[in-house]
N, C-alpha and C. Protein backbone atom coordinates (compact mmCIF):
# COMPACT_ATOMS: atom_id res chain seq x y z
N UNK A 1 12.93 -156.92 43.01
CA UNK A 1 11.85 -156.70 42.08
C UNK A 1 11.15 -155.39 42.44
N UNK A 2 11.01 -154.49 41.39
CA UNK A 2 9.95 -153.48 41.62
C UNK A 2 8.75 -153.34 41.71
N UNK A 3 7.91 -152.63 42.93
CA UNK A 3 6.88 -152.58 42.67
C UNK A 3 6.01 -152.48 41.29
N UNK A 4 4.70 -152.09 41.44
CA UNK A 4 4.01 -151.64 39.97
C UNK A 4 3.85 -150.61 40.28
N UNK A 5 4.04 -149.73 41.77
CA UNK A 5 4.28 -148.09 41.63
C UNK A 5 5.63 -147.71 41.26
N UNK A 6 6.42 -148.20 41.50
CA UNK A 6 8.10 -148.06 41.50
C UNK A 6 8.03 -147.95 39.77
N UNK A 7 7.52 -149.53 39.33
CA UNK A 7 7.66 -149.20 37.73
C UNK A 7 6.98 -148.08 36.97
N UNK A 8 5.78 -147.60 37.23
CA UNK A 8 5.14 -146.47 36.84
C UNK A 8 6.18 -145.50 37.02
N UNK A 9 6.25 -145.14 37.86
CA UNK A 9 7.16 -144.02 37.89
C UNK A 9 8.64 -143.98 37.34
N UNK A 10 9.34 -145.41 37.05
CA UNK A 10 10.10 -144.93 36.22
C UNK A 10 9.92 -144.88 34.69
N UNK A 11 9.04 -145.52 34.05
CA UNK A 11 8.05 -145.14 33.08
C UNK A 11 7.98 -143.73 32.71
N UNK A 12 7.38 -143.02 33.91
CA UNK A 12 6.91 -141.49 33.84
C UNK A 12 8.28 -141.09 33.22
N UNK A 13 9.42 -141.06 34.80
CA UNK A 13 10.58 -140.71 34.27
C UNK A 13 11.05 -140.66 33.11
N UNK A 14 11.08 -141.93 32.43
CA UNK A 14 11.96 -141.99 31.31
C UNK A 14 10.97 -141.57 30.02
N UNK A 15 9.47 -141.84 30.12
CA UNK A 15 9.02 -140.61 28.83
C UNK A 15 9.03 -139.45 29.32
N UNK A 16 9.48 -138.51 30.31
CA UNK A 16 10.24 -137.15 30.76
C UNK A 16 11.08 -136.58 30.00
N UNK A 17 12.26 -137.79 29.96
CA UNK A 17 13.48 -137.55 29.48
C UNK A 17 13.05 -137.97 28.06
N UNK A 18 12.36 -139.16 27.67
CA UNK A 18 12.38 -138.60 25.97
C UNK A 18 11.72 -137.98 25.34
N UNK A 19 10.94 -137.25 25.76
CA UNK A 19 10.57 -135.88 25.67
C UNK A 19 10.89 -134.79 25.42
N UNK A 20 12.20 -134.74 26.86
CA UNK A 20 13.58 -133.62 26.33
C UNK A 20 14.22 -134.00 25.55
N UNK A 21 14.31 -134.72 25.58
CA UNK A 21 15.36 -134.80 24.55
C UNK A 21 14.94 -135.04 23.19
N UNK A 22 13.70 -135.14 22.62
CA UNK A 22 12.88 -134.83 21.07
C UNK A 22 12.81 -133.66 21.35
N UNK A 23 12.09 -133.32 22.18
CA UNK A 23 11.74 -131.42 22.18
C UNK A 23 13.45 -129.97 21.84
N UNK A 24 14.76 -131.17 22.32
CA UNK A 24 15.86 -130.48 22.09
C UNK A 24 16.68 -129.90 20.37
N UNK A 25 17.01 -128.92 20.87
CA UNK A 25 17.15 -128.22 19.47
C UNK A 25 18.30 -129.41 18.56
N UNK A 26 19.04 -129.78 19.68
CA UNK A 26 19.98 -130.64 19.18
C UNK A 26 20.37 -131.97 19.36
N UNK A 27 19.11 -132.69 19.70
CA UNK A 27 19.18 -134.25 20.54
C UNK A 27 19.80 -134.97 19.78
N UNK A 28 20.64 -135.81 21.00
CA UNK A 28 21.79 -136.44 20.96
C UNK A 28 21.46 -137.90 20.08
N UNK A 29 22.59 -138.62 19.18
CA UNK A 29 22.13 -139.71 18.69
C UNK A 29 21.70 -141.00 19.58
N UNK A 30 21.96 -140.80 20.64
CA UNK A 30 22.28 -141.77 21.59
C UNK A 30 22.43 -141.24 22.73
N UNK A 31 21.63 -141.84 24.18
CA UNK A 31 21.30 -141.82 25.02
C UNK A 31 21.24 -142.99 25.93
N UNK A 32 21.83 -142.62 27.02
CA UNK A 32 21.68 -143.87 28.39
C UNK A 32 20.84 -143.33 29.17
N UNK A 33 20.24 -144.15 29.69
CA UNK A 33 18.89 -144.21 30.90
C UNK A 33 19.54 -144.52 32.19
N UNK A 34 19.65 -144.13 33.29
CA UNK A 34 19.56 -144.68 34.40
C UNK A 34 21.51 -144.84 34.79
N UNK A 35 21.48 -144.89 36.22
CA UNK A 35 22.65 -144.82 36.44
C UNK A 35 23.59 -146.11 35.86
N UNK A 36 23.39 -147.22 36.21
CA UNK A 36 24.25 -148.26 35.92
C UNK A 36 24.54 -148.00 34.64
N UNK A 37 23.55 -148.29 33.58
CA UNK A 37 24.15 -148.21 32.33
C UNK A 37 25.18 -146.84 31.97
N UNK A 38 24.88 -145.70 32.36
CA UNK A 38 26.05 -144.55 32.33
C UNK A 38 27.55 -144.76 32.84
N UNK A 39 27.85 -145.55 34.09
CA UNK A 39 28.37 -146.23 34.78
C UNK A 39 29.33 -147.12 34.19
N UNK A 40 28.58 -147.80 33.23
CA UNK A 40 29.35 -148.95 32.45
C UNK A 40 29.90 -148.56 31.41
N UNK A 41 29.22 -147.72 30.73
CA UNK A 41 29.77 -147.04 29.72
C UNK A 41 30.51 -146.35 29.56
N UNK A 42 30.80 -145.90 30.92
CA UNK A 42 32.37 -144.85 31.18
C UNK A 42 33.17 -145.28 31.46
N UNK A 43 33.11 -146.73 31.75
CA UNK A 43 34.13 -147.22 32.17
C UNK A 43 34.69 -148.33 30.88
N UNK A 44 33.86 -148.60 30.38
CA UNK A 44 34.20 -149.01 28.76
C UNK A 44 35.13 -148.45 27.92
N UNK A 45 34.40 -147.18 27.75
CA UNK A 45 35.31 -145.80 27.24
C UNK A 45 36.45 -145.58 27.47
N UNK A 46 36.08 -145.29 28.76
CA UNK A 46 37.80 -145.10 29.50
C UNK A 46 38.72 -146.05 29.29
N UNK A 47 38.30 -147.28 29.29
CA UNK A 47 39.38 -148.42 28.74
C UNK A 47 39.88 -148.15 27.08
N UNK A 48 38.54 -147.79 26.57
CA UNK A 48 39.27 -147.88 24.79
C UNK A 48 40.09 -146.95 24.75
N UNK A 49 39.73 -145.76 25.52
CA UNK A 49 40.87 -144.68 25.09
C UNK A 49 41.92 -145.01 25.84
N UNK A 50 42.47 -145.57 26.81
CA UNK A 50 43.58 -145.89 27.53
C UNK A 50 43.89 -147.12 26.06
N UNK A 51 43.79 -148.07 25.56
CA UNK A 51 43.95 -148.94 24.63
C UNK A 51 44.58 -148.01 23.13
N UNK A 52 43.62 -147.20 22.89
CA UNK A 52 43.52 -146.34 21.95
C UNK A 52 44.75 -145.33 21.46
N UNK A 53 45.34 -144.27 23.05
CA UNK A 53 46.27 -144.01 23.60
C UNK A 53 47.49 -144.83 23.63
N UNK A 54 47.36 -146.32 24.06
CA UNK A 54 48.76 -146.69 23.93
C UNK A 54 49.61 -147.34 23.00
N UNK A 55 48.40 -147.10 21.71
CA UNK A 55 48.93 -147.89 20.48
C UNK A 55 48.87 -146.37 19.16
N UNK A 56 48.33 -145.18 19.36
CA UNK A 56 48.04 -144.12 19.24
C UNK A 56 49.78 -143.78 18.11
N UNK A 57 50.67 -144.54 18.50
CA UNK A 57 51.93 -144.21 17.92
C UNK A 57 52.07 -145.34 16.72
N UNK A 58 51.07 -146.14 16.85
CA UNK A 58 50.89 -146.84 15.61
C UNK A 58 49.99 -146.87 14.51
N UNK A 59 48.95 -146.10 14.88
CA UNK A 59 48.25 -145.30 14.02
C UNK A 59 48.75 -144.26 13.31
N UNK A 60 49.22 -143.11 14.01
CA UNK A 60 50.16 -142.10 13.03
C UNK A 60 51.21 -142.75 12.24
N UNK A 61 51.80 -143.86 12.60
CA UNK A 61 53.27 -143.98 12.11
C UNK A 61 52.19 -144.90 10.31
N UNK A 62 51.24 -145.78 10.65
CA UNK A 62 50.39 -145.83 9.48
C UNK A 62 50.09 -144.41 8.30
N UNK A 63 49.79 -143.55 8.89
CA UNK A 63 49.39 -142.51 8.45
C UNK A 63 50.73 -141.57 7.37
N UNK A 64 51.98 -142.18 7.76
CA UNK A 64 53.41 -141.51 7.36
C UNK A 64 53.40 -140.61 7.55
């Protein structure tokens, strides 16, 4: 469990970052916070495109 200084500050942190990222010329549709969730999500990814990739010859062959 986190403190109530620990939580403040990641509070601070994360209106930091959405900050930059409104203030950015080109902010992204979508955004992860914090390591784990980045973490998981790459490794998600990395599975669909390995999935994606090995059926990839059945999509074109759809396509004629």
């Amino acid at each position: 469990m986190c403190s109530r200084r620990t939580r403040r500050l990641q509070h601070r942190l994360a209106g930091s970052a959405l900050l930059t990222i409104v203030d950015a010329d080109e902010p992204p549709l979508r955004v992860l916070f914090g390591e784990q969730p980045t973490q998981v999500v790459k490794a998600l990814y990395d599975q669909r495109l390995r999935t994606w990739a090995g059926w990839e010859h059945v999509s074109l062959a759809a396509q004629g």
